[in-house]
N, C-alpha and C. Protein backbone atom coordinates (compact mmCIF):
# COMPACT_ATOMS: atom_id res chain seq x y z
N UNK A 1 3.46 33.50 35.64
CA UNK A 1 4.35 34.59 35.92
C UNK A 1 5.21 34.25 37.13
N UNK A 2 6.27 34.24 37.09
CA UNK A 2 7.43 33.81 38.56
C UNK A 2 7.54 35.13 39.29
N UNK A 3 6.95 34.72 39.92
CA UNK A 3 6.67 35.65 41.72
C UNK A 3 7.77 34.77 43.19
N UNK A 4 8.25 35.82 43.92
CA UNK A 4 9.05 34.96 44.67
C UNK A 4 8.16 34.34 45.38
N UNK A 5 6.97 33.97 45.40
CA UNK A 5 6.23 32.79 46.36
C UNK A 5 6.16 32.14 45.63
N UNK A 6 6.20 31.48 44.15
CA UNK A 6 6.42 30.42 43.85
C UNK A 6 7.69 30.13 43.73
N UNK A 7 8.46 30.82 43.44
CA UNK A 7 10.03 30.27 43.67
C UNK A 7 9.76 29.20 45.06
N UNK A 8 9.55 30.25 46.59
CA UNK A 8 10.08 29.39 47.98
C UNK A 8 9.30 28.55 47.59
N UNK A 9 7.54 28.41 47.32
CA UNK A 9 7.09 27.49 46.97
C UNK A 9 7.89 25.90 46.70
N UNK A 10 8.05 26.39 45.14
CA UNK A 10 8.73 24.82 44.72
C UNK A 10 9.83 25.03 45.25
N UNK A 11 10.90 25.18 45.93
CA UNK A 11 11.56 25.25 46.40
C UNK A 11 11.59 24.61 48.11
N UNK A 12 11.24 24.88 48.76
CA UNK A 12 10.58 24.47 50.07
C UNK A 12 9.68 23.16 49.38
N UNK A 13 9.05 22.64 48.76
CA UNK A 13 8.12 21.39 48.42
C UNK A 13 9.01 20.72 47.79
N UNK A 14 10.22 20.89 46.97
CA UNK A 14 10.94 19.66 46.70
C UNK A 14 12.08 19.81 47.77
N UNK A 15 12.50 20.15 48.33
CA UNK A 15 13.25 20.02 49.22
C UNK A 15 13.01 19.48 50.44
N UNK A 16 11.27 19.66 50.89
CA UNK A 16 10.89 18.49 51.61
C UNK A 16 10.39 17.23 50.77
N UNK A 17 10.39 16.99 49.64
CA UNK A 17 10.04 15.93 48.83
C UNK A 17 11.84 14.79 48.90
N UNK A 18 12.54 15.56 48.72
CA UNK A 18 13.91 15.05 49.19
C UNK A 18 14.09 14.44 50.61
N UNK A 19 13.80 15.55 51.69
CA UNK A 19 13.96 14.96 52.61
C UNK A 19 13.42 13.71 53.10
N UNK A 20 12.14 13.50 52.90
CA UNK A 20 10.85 12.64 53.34
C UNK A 20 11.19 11.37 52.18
N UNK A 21 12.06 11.61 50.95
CA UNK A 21 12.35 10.35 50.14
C UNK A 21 13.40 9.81 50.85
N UNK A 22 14.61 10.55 51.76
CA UNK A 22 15.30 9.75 51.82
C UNK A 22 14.83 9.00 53.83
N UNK A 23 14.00 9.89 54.02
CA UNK A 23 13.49 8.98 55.78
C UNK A 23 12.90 7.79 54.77
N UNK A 24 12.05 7.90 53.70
CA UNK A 24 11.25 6.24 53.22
C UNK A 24 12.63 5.23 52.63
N UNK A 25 13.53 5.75 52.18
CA UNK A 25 14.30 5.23 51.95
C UNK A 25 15.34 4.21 52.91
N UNK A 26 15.22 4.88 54.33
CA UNK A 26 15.36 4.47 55.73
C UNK A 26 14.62 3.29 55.86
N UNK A 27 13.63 3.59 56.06
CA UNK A 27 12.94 2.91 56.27
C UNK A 27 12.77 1.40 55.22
N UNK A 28 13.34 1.46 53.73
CA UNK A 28 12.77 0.62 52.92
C UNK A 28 14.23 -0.09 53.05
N UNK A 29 14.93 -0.73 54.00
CA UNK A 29 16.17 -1.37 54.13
C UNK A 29 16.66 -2.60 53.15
N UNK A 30 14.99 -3.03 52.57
CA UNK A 30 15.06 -4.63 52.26
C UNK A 30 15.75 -4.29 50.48
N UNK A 31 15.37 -3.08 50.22
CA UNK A 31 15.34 -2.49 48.79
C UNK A 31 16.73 -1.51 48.51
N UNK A 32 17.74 -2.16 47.55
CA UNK A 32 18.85 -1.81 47.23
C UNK A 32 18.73 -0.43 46.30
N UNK A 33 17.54 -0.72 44.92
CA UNK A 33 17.88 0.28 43.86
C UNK A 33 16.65 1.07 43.90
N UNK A 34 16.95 2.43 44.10
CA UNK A 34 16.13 2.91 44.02
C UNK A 34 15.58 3.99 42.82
N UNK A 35 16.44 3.71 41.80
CA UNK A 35 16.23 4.73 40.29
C UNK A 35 16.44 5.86 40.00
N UNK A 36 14.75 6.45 39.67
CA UNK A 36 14.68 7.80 40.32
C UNK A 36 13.84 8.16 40.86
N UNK A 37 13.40 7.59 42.15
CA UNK A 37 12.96 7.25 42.89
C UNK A 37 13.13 8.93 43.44
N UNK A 38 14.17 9.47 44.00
CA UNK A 38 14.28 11.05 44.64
C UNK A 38 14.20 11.85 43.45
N UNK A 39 15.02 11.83 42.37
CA UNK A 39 14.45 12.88 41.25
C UNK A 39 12.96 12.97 41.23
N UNK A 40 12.38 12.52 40.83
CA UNK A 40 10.92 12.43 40.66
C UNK A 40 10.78 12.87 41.48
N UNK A 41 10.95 12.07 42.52
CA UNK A 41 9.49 12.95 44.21
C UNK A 41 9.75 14.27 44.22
N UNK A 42 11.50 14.47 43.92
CA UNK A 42 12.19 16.49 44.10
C UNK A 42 11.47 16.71 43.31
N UNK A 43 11.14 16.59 41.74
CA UNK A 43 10.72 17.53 40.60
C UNK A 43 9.15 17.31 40.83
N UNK A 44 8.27 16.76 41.28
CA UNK A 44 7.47 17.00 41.58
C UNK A 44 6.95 17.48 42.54
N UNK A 45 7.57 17.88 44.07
CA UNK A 45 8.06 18.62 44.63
C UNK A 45 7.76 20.12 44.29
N UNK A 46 8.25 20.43 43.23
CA UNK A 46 9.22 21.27 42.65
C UNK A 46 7.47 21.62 41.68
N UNK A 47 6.93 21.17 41.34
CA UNK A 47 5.81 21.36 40.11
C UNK A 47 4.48 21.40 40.90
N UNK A 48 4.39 21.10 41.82
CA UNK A 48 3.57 21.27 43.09
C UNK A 48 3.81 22.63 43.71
N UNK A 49 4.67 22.69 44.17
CA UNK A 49 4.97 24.10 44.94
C UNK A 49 4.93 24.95 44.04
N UNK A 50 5.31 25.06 43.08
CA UNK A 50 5.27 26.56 42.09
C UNK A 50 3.91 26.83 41.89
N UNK A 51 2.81 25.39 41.28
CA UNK A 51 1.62 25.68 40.91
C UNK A 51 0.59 26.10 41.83
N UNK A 52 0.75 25.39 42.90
CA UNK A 52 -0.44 25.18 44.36
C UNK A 52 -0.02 25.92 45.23
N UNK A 53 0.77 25.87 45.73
CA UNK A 53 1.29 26.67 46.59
C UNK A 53 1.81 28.24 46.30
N UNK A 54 2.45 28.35 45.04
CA UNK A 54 2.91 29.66 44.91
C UNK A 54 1.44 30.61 44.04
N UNK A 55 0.48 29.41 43.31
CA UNK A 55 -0.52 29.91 42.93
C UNK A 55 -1.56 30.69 44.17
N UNK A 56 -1.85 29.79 45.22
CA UNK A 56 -2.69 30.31 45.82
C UNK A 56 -2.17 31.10 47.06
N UNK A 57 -1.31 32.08 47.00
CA UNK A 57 -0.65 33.30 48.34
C UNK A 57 -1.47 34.60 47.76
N UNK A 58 -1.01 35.36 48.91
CA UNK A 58 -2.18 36.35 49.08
C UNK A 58 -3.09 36.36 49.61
N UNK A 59 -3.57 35.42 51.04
CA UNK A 59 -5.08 35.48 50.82
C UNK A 59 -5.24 34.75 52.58
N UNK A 60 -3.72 35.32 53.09
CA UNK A 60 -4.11 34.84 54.50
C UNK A 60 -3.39 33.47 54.83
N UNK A 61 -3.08 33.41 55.95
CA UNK A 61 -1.80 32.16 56.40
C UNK A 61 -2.43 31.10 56.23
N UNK A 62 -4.40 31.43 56.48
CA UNK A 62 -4.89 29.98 56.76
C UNK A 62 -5.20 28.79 55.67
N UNK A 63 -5.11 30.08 54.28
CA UNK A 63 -5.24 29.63 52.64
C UNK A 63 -4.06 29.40 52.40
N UNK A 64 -2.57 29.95 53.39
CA UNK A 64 -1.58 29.12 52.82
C UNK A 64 -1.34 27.97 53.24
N UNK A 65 -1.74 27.78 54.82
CA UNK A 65 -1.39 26.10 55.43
C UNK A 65 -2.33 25.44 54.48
N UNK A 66 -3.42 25.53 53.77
CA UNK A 66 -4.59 25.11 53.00
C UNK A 66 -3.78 25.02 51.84
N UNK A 67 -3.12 25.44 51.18
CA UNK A 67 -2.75 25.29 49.92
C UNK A 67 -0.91 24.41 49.78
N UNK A 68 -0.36 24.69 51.42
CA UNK A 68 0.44 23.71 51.10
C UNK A 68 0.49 22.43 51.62
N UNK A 69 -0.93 21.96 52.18
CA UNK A 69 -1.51 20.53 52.45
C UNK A 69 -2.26 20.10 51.42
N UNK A 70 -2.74 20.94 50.33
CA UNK A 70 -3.23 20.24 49.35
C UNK A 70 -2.18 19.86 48.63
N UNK A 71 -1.03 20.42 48.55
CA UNK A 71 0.04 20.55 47.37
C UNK A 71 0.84 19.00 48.06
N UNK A 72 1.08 18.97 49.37
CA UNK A 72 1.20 17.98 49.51
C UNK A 72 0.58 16.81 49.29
N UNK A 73 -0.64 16.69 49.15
CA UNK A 73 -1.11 15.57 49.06
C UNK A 73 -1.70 15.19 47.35
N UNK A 74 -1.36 16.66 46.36
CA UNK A 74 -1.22 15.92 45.13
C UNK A 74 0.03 15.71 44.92
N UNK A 75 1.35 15.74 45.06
CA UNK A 75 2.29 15.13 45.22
C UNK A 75 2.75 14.26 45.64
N UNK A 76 2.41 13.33 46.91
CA UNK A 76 2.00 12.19 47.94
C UNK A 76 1.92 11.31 46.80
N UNK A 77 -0.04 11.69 46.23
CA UNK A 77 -0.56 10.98 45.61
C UNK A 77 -0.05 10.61 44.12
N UNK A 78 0.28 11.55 43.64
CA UNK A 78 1.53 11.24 42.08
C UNK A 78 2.50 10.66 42.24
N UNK A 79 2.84 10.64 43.06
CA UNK A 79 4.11 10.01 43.32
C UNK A 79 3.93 8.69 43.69
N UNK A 80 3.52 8.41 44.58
CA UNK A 80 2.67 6.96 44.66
C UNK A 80 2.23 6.23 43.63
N UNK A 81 1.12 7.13 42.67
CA UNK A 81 1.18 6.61 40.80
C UNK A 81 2.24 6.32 40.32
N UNK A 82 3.18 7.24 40.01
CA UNK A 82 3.72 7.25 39.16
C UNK A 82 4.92 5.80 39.56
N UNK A 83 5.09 5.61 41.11
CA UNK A 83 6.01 5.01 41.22
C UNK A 83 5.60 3.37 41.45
N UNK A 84 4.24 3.24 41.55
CA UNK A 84 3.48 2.19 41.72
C UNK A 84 3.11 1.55 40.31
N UNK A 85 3.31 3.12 39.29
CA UNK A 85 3.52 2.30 37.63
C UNK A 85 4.72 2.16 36.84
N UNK A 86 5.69 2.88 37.77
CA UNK A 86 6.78 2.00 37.68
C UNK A 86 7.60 0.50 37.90
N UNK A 87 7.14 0.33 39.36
CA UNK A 87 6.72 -0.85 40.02
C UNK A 87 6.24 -1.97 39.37
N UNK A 88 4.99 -1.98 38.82
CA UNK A 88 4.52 -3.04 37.62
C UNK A 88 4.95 -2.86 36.78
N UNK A 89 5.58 -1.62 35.57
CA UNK A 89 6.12 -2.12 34.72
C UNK A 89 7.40 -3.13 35.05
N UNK A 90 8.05 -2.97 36.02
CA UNK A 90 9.02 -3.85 36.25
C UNK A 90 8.47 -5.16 36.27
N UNK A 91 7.80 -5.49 37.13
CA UNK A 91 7.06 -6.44 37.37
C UNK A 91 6.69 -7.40 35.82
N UNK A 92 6.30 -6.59 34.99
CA UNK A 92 5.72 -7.33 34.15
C UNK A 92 7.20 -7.82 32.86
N UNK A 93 7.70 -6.92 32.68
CA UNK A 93 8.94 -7.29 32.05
C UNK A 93 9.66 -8.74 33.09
N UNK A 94 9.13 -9.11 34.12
CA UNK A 94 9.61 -10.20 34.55
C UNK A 94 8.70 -11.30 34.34
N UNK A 95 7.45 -11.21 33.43
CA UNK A 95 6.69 -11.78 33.37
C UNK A 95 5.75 -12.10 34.41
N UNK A 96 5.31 -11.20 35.08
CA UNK A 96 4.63 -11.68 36.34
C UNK A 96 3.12 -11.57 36.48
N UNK A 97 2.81 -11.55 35.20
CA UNK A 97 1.47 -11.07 35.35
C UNK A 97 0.39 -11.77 34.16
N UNK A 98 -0.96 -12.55 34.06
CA UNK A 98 -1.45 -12.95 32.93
C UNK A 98 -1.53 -12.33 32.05
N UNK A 99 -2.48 -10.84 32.37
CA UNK A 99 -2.67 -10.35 31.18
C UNK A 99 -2.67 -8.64 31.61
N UNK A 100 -3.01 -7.69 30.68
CA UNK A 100 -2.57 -6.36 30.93
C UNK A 100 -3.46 -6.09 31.85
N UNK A 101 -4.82 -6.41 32.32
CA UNK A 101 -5.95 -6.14 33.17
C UNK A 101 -5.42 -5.89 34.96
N UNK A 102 -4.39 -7.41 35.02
CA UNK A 102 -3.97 -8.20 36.18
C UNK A 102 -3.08 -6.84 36.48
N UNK A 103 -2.57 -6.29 35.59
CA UNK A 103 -1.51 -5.33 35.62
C UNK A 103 -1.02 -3.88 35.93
N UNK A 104 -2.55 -3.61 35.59
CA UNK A 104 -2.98 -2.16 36.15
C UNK A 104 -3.74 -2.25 36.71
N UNK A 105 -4.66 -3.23 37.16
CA UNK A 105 -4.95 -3.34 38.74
C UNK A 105 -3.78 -3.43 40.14
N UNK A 106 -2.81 -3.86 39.95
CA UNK A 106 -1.68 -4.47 40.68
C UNK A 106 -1.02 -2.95 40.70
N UNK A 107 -0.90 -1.74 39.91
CA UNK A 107 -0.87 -0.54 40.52
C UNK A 107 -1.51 -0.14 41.81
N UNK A 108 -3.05 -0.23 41.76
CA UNK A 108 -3.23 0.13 42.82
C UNK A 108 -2.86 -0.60 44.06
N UNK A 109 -2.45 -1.86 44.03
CA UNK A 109 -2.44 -2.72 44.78
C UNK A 109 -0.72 -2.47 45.33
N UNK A 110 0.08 -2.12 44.40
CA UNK A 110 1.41 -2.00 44.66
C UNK A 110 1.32 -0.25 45.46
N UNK A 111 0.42 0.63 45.37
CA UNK A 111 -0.14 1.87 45.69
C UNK A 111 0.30 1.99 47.47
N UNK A 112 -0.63 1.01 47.41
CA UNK A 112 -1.60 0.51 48.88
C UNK A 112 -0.19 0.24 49.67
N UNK A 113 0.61 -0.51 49.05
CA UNK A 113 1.77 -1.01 49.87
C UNK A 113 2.25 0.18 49.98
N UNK A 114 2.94 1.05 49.23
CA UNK A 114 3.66 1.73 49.39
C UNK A 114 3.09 2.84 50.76
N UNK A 115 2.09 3.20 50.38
CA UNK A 115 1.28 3.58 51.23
C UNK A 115 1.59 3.64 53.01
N UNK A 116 1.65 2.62 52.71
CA UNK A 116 1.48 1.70 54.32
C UNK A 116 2.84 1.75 54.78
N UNK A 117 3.97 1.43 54.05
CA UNK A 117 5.31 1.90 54.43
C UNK A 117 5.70 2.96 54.53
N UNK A 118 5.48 3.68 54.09
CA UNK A 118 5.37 5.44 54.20
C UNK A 118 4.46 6.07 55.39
N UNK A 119 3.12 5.06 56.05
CA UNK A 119 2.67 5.80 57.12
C UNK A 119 3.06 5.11 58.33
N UNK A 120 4.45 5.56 58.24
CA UNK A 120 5.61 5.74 59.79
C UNK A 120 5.12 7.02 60.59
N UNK A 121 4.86 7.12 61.95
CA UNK A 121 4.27 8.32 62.12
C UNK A 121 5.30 9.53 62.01
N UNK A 122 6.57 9.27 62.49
CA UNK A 122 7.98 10.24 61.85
C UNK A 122 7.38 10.87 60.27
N UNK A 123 7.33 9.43 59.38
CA UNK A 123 7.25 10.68 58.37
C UNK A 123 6.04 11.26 57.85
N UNK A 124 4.78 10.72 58.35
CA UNK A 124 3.47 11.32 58.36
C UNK A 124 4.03 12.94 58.87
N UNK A 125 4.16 12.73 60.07
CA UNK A 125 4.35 14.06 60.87
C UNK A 125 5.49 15.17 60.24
N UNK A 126 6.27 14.51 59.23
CA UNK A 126 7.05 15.54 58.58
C UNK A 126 6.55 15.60 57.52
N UNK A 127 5.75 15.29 56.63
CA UNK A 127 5.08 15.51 55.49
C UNK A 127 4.03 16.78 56.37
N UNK A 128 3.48 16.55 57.16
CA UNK A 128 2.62 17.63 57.69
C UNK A 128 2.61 18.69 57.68
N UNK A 129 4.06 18.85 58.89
CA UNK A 129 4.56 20.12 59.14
C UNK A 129 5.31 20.47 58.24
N UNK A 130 6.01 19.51 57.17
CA UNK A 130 6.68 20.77 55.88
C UNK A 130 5.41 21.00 55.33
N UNK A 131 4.86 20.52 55.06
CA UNK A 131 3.23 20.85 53.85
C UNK A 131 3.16 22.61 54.52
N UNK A 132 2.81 23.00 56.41
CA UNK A 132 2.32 23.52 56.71
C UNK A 132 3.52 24.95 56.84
N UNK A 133 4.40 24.29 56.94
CA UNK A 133 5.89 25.06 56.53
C UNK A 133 6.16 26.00 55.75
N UNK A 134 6.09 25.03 54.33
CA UNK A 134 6.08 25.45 53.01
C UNK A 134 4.90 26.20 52.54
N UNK A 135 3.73 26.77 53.08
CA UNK A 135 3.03 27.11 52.64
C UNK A 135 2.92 28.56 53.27
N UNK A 136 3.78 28.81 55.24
CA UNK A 136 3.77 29.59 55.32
C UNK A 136 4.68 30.65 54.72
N UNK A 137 6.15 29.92 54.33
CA UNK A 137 6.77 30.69 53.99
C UNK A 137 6.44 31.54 52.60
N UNK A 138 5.69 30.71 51.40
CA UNK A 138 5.32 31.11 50.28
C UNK A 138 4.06 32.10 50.54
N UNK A 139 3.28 32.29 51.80
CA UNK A 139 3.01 33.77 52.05
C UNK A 139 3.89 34.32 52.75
N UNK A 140 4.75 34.25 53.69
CA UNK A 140 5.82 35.34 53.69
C UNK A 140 6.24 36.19 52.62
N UNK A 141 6.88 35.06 51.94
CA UNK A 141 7.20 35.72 50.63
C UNK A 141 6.85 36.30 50.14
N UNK A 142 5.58 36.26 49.76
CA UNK A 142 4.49 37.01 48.91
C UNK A 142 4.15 38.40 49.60
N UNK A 143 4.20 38.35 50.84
CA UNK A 143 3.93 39.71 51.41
C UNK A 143 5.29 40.94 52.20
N UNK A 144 6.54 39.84 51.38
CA UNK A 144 7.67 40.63 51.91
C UNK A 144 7.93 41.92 50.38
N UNK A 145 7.23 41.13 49.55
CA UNK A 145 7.18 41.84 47.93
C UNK A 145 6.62 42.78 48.11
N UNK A 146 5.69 43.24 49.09
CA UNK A 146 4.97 44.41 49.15
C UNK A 146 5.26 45.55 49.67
């Protein structure tokens, strides 16, 4: 059911999913193409905040900083998948790999990197405070309805 706390929800979570793609993007200087590299992180963003965040309001500021640090960090973490199995599929269309085993192991391994470039403390610390952001506003919201 669309309640305005999941609207700010996904709204506020892909919009810091935008922002925080383009500080890694800063940061990733060596790397020209980036795909959809920001669509994705926004629309998941965007599918995070409506579900997690706009799901769990009502119930006190401390269940919302709680619900938009979880929401962050299944988004973090999908995104990291999804773009770490993007990553090897490239990879392997270049032939880079023996066999399919070598290949989806090298996800997690391409994971790990990404990982590690992304924990800049700048954007650690803005993944944080939007997580903690976005979660207050989606109880605002929720209790301006009342």
């Amino acid at each position: 059911m669309p309640t305005a706390a999941r609207l700010v929800g996904a709204l506020s979570l892909d919009l810091l999913g935008y922002a925080v793609s383009e500080m890694i993007i800063d940061v990733m200087v060596w790397r020209s193409e980036f795909g959809w590299f920001i669509p994705l992180n926004v629309a998941l963003g965007a599918v995070f905040g409506w579900r997690t965040i706009g799901g769990n309001v009502g119930h006190g500021m401390r269940e919302a900083i709680s619900s938009g640090i979880g929401a962050l960090v299944l988004m973090v973490l999908t995104a990291l998948f999804l773009q770490s199995g993007n990553m090897m599929i490239a990879k392997s269309m270049d032939r880079r790999y023996d066999g399919p085993f070598e290949a989806v192991l090298d996800i997690a391994v391409i994971g790990y990197e990404n990982f590690l470039i992304m924990a800049e403390p700048q954007i650690l610390g803005a993944l944080v405070a939007g997580a903690i952001l976005c979660g207050t506003l989606a109880e605002w919201a929720s209790r301006r309805r009342r």
